[in-house]
PDB file of N, CA and C in Angstrom:
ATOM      1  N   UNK A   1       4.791  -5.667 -11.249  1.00  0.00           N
ATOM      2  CA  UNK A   1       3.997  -6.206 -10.181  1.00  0.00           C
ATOM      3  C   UNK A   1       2.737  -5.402  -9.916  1.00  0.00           C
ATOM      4  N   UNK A   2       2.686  -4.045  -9.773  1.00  0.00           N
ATOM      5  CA  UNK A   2       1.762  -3.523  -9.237  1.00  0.00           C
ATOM      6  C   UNK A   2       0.419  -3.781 -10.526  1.00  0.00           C
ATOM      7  N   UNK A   3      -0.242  -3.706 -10.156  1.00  0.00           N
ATOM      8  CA  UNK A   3      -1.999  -3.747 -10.974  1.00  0.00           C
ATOM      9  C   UNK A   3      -3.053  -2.372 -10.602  1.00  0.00           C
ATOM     10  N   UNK A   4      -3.441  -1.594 -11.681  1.00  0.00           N
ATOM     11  CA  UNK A   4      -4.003  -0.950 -11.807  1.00  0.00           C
ATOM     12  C   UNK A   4      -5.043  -0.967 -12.439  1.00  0.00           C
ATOM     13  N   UNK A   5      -6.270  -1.626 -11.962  1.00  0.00           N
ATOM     14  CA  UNK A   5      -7.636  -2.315 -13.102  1.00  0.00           C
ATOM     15  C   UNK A   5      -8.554  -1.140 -12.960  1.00  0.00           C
ATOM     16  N   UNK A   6      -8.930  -0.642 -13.694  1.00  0.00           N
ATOM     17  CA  UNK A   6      -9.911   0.861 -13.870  1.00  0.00           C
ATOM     18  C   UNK A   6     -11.167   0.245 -14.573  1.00  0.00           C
ATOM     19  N   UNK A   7     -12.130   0.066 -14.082  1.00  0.00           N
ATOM     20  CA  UNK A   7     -13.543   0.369 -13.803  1.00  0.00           C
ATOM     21  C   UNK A   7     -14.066   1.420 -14.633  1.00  0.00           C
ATOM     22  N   UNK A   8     -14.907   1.782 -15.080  1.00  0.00           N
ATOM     23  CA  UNK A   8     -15.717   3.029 -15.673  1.00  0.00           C
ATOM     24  C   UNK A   8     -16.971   2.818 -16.517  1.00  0.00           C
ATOM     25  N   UNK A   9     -17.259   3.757 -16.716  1.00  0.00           N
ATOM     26  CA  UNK A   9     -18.752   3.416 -17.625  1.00  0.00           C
ATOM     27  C   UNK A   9     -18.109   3.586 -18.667  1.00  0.00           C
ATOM     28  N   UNK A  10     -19.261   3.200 -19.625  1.00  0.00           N
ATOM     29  CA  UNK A  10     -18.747   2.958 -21.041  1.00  0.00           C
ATOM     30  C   UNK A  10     -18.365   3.720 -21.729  1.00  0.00           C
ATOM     31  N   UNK A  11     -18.994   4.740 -21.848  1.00  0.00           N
ATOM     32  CA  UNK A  11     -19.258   6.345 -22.221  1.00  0.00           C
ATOM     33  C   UNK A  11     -17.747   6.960 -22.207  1.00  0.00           C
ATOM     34  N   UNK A  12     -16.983   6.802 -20.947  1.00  0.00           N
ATOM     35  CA  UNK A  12     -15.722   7.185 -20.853  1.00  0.00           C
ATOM     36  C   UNK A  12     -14.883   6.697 -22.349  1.00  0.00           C
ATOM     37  N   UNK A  13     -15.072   5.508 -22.481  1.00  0.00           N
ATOM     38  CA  UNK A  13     -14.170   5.564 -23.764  1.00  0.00           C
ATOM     39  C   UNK A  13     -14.797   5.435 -25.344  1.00  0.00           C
ATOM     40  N   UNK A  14     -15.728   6.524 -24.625  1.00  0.00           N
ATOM     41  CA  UNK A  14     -16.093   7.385 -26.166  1.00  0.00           C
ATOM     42  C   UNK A  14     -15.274   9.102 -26.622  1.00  0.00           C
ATOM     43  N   UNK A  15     -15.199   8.956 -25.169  1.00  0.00           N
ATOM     44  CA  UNK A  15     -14.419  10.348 -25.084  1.00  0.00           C
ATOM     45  C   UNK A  15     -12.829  10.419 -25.227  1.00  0.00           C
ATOM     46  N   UNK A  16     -12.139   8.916 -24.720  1.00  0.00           N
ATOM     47  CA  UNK A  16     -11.438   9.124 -25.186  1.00  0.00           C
ATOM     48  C   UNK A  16     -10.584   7.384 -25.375  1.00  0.00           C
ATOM     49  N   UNK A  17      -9.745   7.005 -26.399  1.00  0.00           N
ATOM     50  CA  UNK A  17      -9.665   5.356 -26.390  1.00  0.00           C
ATOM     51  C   UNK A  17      -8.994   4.866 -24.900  1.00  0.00           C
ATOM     52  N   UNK A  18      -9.565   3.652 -25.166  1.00  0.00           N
ATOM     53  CA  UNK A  18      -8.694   2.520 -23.808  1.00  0.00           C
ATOM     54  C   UNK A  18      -7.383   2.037 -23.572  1.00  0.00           C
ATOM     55  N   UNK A  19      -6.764   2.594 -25.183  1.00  0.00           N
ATOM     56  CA  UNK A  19      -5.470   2.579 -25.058  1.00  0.00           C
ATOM     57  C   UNK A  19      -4.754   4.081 -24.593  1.00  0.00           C
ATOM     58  N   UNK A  20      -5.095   4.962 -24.866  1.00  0.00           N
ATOM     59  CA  UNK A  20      -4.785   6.595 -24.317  1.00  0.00           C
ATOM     60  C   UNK A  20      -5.137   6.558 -22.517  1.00  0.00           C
ATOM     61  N   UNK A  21      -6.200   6.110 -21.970  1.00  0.00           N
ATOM     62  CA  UNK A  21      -6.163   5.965 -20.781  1.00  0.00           C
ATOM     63  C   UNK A  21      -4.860   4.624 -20.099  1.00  0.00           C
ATOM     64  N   UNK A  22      -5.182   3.573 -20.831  1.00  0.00           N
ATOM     65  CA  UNK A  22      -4.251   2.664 -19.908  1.00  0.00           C
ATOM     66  C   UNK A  22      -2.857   3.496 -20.084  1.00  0.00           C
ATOM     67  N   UNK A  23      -2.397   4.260 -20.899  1.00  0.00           N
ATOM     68  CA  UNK A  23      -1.174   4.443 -21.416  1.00  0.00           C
ATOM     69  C   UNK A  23      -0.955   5.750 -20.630  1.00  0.00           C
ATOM     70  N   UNK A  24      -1.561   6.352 -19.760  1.00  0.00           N
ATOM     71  CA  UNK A  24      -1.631   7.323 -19.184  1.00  0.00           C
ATOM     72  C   UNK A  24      -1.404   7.256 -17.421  1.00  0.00           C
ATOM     73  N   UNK A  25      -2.423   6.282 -17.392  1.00  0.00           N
ATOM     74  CA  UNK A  25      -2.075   5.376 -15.532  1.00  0.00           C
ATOM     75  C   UNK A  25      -0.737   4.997 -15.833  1.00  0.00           C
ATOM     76  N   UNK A  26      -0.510   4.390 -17.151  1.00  0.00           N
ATOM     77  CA  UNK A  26       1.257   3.722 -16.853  1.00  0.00           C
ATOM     78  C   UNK A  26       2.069   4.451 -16.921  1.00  0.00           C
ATOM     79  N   UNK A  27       2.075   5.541 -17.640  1.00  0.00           N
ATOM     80  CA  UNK A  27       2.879   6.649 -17.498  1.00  0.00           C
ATOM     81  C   UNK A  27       3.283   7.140 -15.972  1.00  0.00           C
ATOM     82  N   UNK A  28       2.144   7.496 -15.409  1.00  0.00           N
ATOM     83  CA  UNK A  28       2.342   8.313 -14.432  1.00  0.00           C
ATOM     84  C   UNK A  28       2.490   7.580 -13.507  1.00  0.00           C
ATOM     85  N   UNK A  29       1.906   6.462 -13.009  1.00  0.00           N
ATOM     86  CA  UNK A  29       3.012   5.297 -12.432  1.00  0.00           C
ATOM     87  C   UNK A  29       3.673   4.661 -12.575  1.00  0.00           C
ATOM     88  N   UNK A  30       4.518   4.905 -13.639  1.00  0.00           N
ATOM     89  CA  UNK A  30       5.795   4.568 -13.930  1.00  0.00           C
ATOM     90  C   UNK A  30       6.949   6.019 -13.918  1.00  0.00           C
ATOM     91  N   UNK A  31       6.038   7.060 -13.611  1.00  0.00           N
ATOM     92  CA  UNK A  31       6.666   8.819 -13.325  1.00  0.00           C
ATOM     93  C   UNK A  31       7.580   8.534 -11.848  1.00  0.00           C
ATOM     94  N   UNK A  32       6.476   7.617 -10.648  1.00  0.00           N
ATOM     95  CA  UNK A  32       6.573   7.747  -9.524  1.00  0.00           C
ATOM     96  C   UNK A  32       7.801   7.030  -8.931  1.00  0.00           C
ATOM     97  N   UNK A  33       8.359   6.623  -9.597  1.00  0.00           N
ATOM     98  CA  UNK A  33       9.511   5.650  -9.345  1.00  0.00           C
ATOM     99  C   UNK A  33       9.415   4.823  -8.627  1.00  0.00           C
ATOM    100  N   UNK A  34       8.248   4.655  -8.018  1.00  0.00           N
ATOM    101  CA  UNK A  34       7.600   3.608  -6.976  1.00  0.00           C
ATOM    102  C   UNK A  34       8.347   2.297  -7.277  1.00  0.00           C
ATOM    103  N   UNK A  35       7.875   1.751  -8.864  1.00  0.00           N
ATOM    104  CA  UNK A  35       7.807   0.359  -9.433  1.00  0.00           C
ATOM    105  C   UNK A  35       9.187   0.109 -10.311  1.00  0.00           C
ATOM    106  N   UNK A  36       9.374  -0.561 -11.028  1.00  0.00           N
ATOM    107  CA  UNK A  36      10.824  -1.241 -11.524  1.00  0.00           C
ATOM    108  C   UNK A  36       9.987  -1.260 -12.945  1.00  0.00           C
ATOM    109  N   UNK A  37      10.698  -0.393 -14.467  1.00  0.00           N
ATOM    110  CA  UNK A  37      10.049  -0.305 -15.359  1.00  0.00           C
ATOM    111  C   UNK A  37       9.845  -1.856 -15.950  1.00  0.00           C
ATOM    112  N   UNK A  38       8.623  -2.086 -16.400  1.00  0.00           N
ATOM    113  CA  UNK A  38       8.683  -2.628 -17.569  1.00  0.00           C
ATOM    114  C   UNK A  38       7.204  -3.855 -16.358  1.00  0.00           C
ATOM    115  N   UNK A  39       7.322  -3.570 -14.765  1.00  0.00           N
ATOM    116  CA  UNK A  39       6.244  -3.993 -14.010  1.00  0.00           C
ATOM    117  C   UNK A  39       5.220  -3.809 -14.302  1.00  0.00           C
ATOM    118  N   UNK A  40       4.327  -2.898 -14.397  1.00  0.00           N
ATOM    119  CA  UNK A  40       3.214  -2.196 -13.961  1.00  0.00           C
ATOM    120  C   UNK A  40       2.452  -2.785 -14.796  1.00  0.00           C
ATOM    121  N   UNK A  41       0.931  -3.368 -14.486  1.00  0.00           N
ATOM    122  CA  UNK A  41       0.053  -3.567 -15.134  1.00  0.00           C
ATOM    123  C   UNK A  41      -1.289  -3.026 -15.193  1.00  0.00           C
ATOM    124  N   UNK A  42      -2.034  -2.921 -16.214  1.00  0.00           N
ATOM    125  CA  UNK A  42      -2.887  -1.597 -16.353  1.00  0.00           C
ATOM    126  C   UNK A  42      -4.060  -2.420 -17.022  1.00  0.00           C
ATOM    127  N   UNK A  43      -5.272  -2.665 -16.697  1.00  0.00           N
ATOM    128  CA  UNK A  43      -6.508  -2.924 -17.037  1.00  0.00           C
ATOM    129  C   UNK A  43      -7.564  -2.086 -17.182  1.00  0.00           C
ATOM    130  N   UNK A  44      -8.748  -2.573 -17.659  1.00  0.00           N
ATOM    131  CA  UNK A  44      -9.981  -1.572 -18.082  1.00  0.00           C
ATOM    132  C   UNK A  44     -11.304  -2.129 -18.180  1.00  0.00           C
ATOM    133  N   UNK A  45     -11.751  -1.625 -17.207  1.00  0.00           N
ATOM    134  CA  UNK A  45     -13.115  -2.704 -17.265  1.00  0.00           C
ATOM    135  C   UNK A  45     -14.450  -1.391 -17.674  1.00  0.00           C
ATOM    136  N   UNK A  46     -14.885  -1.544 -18.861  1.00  0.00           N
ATOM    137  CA  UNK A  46     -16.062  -0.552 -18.840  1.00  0.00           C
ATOM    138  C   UNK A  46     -17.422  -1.187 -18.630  1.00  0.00           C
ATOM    139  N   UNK A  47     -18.469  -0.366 -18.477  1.00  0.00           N
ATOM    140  CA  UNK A  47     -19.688  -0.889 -17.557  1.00  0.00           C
ATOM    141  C   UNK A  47     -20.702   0.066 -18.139  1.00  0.00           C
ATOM    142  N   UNK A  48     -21.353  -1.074 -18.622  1.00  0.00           N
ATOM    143  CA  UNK A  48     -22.814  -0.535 -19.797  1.00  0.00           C
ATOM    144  C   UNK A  48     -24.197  -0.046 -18.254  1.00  0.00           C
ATOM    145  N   UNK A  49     -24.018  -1.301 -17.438  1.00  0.00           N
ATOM    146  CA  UNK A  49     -25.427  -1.497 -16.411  1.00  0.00           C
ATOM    147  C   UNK A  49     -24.290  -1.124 -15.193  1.00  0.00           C
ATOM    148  N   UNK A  50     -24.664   0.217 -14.374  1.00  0.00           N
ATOM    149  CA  UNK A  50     -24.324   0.444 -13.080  1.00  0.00           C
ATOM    150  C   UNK A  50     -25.359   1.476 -12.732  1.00  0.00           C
ATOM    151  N   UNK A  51     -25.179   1.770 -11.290  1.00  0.00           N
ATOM    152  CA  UNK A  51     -25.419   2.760 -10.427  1.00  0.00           C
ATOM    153  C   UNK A  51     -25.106   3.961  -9.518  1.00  0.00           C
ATOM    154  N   UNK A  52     -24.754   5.417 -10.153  1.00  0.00           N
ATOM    155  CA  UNK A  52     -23.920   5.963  -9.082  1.00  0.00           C
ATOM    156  C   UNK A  52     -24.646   6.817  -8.751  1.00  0.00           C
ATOM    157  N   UNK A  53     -24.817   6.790  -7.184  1.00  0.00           N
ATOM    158  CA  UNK A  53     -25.942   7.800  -6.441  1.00  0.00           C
ATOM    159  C   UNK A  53     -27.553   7.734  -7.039  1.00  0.00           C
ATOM    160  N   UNK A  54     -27.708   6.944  -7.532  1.00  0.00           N
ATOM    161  CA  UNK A  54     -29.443   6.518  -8.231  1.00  0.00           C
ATOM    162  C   UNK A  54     -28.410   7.678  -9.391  1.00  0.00           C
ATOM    163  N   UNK A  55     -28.175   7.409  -9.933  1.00  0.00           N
ATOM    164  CA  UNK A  55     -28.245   8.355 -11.347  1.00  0.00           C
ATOM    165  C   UNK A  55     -27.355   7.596 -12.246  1.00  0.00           C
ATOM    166  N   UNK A  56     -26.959   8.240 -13.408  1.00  0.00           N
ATOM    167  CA  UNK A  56     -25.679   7.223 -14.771  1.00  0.00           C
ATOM    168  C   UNK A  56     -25.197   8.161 -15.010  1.00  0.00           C
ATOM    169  N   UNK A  57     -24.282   8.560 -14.191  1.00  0.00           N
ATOM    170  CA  UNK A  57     -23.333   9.672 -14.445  1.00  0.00           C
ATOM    171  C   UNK A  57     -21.808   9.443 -14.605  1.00  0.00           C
ATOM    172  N   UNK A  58     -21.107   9.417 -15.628  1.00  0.00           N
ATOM    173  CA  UNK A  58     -19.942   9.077 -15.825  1.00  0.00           C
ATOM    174  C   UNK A  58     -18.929   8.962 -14.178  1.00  0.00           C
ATOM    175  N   UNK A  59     -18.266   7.887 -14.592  1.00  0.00           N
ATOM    176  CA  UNK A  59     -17.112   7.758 -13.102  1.00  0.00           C
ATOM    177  C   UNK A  59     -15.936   7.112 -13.697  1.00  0.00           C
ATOM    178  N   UNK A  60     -15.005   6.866 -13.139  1.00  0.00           N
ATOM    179  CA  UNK A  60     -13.618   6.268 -13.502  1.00  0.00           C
ATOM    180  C   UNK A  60     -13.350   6.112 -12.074  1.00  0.00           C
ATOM    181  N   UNK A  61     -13.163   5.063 -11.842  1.00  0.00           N
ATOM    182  CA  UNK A  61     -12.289   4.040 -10.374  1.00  0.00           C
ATOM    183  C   UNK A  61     -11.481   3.391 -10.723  1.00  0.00           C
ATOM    184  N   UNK A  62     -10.223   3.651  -9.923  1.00  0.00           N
ATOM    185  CA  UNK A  62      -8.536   2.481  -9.874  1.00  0.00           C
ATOM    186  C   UNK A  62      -8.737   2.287  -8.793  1.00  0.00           C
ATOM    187  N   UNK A  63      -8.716   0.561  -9.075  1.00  0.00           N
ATOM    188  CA  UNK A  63      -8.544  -0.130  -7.785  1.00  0.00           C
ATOM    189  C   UNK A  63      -6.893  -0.652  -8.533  1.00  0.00           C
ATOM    190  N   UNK A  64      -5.718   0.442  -7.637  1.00  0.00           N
ATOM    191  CA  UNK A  64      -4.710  -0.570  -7.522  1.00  0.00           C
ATOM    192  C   UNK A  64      -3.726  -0.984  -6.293  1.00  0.00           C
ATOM    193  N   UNK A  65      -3.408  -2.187  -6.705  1.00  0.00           N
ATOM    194  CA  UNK A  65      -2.991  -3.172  -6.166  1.00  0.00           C
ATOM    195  C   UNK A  65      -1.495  -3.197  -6.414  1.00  0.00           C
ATOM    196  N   UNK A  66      -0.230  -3.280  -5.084  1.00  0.00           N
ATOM    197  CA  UNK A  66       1.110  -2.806  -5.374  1.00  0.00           C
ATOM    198  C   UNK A  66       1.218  -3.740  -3.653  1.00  0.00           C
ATOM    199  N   UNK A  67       2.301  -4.051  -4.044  1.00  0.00           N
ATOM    200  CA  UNK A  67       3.040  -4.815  -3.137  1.00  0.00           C
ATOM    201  C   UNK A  67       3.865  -3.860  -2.079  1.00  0.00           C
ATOM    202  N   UNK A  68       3.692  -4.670  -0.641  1.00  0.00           N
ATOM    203  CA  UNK A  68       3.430  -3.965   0.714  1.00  0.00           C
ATOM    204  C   UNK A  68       5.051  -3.495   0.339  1.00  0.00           C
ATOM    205  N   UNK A  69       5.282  -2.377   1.476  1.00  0.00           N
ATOM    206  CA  UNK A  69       6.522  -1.669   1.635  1.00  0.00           C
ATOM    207  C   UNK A  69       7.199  -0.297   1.099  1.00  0.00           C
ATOM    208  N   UNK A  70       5.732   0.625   0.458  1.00  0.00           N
ATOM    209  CA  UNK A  70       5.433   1.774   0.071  1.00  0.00           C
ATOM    210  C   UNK A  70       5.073   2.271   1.395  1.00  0.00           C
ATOM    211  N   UNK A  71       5.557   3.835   1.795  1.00  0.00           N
ATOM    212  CA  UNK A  71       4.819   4.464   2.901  1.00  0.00           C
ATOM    213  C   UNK A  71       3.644   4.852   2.874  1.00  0.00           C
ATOM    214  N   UNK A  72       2.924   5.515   3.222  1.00  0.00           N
ATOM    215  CA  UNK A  72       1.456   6.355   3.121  1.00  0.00           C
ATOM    216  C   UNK A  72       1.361   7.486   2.452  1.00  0.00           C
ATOM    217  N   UNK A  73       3.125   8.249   2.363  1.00  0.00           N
ATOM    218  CA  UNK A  73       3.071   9.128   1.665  1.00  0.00           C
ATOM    219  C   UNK A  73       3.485   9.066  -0.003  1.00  0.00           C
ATOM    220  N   UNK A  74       4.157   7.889   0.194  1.00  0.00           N
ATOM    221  CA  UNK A  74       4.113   7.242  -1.046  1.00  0.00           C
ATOM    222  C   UNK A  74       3.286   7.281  -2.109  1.00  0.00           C
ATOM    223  N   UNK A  75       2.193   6.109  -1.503  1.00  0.00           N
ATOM    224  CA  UNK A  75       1.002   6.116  -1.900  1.00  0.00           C
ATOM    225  C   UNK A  75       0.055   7.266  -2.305  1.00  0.00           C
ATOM    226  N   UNK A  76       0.247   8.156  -1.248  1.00  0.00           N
ATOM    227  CA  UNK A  76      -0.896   8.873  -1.024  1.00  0.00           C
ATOM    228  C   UNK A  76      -0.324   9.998  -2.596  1.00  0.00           C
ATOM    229  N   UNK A  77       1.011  10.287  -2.569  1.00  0.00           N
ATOM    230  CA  UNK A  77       1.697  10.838  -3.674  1.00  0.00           C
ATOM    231  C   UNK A  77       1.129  10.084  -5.231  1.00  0.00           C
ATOM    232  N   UNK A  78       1.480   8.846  -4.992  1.00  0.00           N
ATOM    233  CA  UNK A  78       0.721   7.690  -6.309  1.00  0.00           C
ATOM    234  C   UNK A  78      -0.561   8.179  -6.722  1.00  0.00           C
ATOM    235  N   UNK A  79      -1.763   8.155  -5.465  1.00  0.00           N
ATOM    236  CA  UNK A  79      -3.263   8.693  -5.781  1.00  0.00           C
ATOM    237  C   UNK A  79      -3.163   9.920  -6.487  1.00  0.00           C
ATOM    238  N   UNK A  80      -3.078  10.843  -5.799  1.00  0.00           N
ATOM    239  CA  UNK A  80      -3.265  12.462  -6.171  1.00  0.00           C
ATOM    240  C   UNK A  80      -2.113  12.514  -7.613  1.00  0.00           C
ATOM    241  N   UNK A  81      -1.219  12.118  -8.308  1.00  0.00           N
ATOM    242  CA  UNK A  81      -0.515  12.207  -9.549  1.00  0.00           C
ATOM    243  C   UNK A  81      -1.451  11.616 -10.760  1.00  0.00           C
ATOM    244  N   UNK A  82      -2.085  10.434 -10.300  1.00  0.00           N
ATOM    245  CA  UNK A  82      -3.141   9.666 -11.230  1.00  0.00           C
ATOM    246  C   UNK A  82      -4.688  10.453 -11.298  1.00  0.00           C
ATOM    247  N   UNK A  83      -4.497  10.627 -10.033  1.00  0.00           N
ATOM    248  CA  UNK A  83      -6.251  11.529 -10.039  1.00  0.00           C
ATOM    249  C   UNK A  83      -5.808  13.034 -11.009  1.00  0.00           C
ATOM    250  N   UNK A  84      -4.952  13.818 -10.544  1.00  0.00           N
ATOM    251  CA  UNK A  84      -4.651  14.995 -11.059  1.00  0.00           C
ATOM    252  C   UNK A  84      -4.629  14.956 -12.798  1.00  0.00           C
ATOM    253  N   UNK A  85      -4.043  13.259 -13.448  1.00  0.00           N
ATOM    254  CA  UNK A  85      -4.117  13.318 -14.650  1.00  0.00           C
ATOM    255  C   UNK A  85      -5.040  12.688 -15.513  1.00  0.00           C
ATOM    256  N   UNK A  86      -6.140  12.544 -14.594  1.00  0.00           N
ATOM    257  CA  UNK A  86      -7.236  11.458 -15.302  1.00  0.00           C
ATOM    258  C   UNK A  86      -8.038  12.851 -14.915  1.00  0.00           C
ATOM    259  N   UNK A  87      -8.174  13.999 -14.169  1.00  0.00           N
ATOM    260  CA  UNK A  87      -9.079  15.207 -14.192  1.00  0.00           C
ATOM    261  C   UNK A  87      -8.261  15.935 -15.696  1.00  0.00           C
ATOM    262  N   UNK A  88      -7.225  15.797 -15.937  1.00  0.00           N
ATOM    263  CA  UNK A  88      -7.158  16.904 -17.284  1.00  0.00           C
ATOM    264  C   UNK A  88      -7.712  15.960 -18.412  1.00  0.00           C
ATOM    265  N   UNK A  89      -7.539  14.644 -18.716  1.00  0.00           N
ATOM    266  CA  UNK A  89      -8.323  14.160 -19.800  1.00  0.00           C
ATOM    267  C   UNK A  89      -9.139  14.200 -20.278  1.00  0.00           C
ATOM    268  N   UNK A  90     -10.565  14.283 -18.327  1.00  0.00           N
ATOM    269  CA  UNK A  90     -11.795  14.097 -18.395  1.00  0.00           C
ATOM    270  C   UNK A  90     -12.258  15.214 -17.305  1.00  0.00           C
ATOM    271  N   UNK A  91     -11.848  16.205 -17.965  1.00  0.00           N
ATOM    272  CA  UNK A  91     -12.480  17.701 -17.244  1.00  0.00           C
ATOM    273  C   UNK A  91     -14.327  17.299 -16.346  1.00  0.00           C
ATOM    274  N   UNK A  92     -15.097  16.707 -17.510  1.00  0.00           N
ATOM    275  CA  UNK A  92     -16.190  16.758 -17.239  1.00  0.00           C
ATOM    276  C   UNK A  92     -16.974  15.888 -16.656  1.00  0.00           C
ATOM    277  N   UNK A  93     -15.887  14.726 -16.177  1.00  0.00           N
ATOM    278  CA  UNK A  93     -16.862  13.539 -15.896  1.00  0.00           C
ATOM    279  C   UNK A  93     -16.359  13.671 -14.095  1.00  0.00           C
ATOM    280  N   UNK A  94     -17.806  13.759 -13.505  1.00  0.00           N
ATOM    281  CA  UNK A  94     -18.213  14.308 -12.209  1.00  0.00           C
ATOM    282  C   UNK A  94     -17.087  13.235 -11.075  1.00  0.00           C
ATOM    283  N   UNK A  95     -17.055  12.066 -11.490  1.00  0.00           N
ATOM    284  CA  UNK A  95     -16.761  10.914 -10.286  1.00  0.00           C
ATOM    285  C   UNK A  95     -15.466  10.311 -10.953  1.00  0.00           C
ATOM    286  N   UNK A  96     -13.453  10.973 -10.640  1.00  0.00           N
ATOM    287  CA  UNK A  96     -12.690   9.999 -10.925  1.00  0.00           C
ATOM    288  C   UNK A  96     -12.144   9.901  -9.180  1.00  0.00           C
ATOM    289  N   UNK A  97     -11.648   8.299  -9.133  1.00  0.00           N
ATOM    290  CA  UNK A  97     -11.197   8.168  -7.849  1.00  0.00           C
ATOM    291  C   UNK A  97     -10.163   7.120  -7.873  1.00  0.00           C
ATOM    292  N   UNK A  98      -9.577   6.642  -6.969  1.00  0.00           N
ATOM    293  CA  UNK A  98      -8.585   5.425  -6.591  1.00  0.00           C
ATOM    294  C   UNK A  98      -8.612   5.340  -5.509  1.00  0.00           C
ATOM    295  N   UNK A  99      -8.401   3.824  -5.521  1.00  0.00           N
ATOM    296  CA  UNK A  99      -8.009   3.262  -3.879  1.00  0.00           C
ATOM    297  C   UNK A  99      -6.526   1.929  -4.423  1.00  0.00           C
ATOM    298  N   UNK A 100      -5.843   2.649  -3.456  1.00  0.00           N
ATOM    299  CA  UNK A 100      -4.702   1.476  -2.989  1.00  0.00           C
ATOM    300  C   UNK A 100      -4.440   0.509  -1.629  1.00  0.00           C
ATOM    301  N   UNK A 101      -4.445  -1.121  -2.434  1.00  0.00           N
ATOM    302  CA  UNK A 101      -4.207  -1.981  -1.445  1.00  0.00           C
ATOM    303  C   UNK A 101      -3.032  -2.604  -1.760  1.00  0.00           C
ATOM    304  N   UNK A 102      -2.521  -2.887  -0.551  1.00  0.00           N
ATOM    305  CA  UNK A 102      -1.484  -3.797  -0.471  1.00  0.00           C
ATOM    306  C   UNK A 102      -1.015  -5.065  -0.572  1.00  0.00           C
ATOM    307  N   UNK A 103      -0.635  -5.671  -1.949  1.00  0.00           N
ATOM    308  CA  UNK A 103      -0.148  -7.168  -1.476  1.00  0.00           C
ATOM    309  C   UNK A 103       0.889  -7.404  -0.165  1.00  0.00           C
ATOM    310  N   UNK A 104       0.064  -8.880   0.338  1.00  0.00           N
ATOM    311  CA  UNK A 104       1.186  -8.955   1.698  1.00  0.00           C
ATOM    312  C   UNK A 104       2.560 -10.004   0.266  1.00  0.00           C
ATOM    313  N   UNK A 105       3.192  -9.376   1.265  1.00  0.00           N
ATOM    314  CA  UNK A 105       4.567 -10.321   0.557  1.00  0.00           C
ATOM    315  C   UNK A 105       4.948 -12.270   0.778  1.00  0.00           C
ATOM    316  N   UNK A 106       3.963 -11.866   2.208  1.00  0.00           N
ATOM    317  CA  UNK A 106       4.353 -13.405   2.789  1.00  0.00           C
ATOM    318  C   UNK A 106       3.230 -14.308   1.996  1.00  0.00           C
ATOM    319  N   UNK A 107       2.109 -13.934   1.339  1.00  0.00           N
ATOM    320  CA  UNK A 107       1.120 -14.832   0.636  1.00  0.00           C
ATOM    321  C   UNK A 107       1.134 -14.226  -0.350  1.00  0.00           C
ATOM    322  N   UNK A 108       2.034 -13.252  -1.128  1.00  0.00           N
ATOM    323  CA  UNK A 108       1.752 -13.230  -2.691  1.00  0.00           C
ATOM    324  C   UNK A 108       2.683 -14.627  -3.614  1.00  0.00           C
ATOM    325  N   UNK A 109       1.877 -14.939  -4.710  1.00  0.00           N
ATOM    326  CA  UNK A 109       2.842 -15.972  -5.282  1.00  0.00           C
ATOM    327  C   UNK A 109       2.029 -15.820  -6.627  1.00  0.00           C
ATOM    328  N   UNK A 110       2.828 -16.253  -7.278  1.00  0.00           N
ATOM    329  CA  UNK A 110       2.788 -16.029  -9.025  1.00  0.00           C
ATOM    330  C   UNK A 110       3.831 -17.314  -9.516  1.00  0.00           C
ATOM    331  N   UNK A 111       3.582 -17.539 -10.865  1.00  0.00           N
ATOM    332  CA  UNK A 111       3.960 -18.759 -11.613  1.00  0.00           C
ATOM    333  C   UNK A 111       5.401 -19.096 -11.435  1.00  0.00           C
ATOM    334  N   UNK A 112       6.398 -18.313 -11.639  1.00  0.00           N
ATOM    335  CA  UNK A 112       7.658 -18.562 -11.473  1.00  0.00           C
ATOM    336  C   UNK A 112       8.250 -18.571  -9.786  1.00  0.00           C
ATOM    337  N   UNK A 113       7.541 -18.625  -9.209  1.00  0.00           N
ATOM    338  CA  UNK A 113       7.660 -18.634  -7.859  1.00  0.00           C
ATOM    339  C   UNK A 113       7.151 -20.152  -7.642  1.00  0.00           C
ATOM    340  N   UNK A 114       6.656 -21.037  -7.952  1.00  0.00           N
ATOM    341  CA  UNK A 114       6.233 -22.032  -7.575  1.00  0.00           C
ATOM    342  C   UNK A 114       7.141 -23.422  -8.144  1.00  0.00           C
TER     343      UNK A 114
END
């Protein structure tokens, strides 16, 4: 269930492939015992034309997305395990971050649900 779509400039996966990063978010949220194995989904969006701070300085952003009923410390445990292992990959690239939102349960729906 949960979704983890990562954002970055392009450059990032020169340094290192898109399969070594996705395989790395899934790891370590699949470390957290948060999710039920075999859930977790992991995307990659790289980005030739952006802007960070007027400059083109490498970044990596997870926007993920996990269904409500995790605490704050949960979560907040989820961020800092993913950030901590996307800084040893990419020692040098100035901007990695995440943000977590919550699916509500009462309006999530997917195919076999209908």
């Amino acid at each position: 269930m949960p979704h983890f779509v990562i954002d970055c400039s392009d450059n990032i996966l020169k340094i290192k492939t898109p399969n070594e990063i996705i395989q790395k978010v899934y790891d370590t949220a699949e470390s957290t015992e948060l999710f039920d194995k075999g859930d977790i989904k992991v995307r990659i969006n790289p980005f030739e034309h952006y802007n960070v701070g007027n400059t083109k300085d490498d970044f990596i952003h997870i926007f993920a997305n996990i269904m409500e009923g995790r605490t704050t410390l949960q979560k907040k445990n989820l961020s800092d395990k993913i950030i901590t292992e996307l800084k040893l990959l990419f020692p040098n690239v100035p901007i990695i971050s995440i943000n977590i939102r919550d699916f509500e349960k009462a309006t999530y729906c997917n195919k076999s649900m209908v």
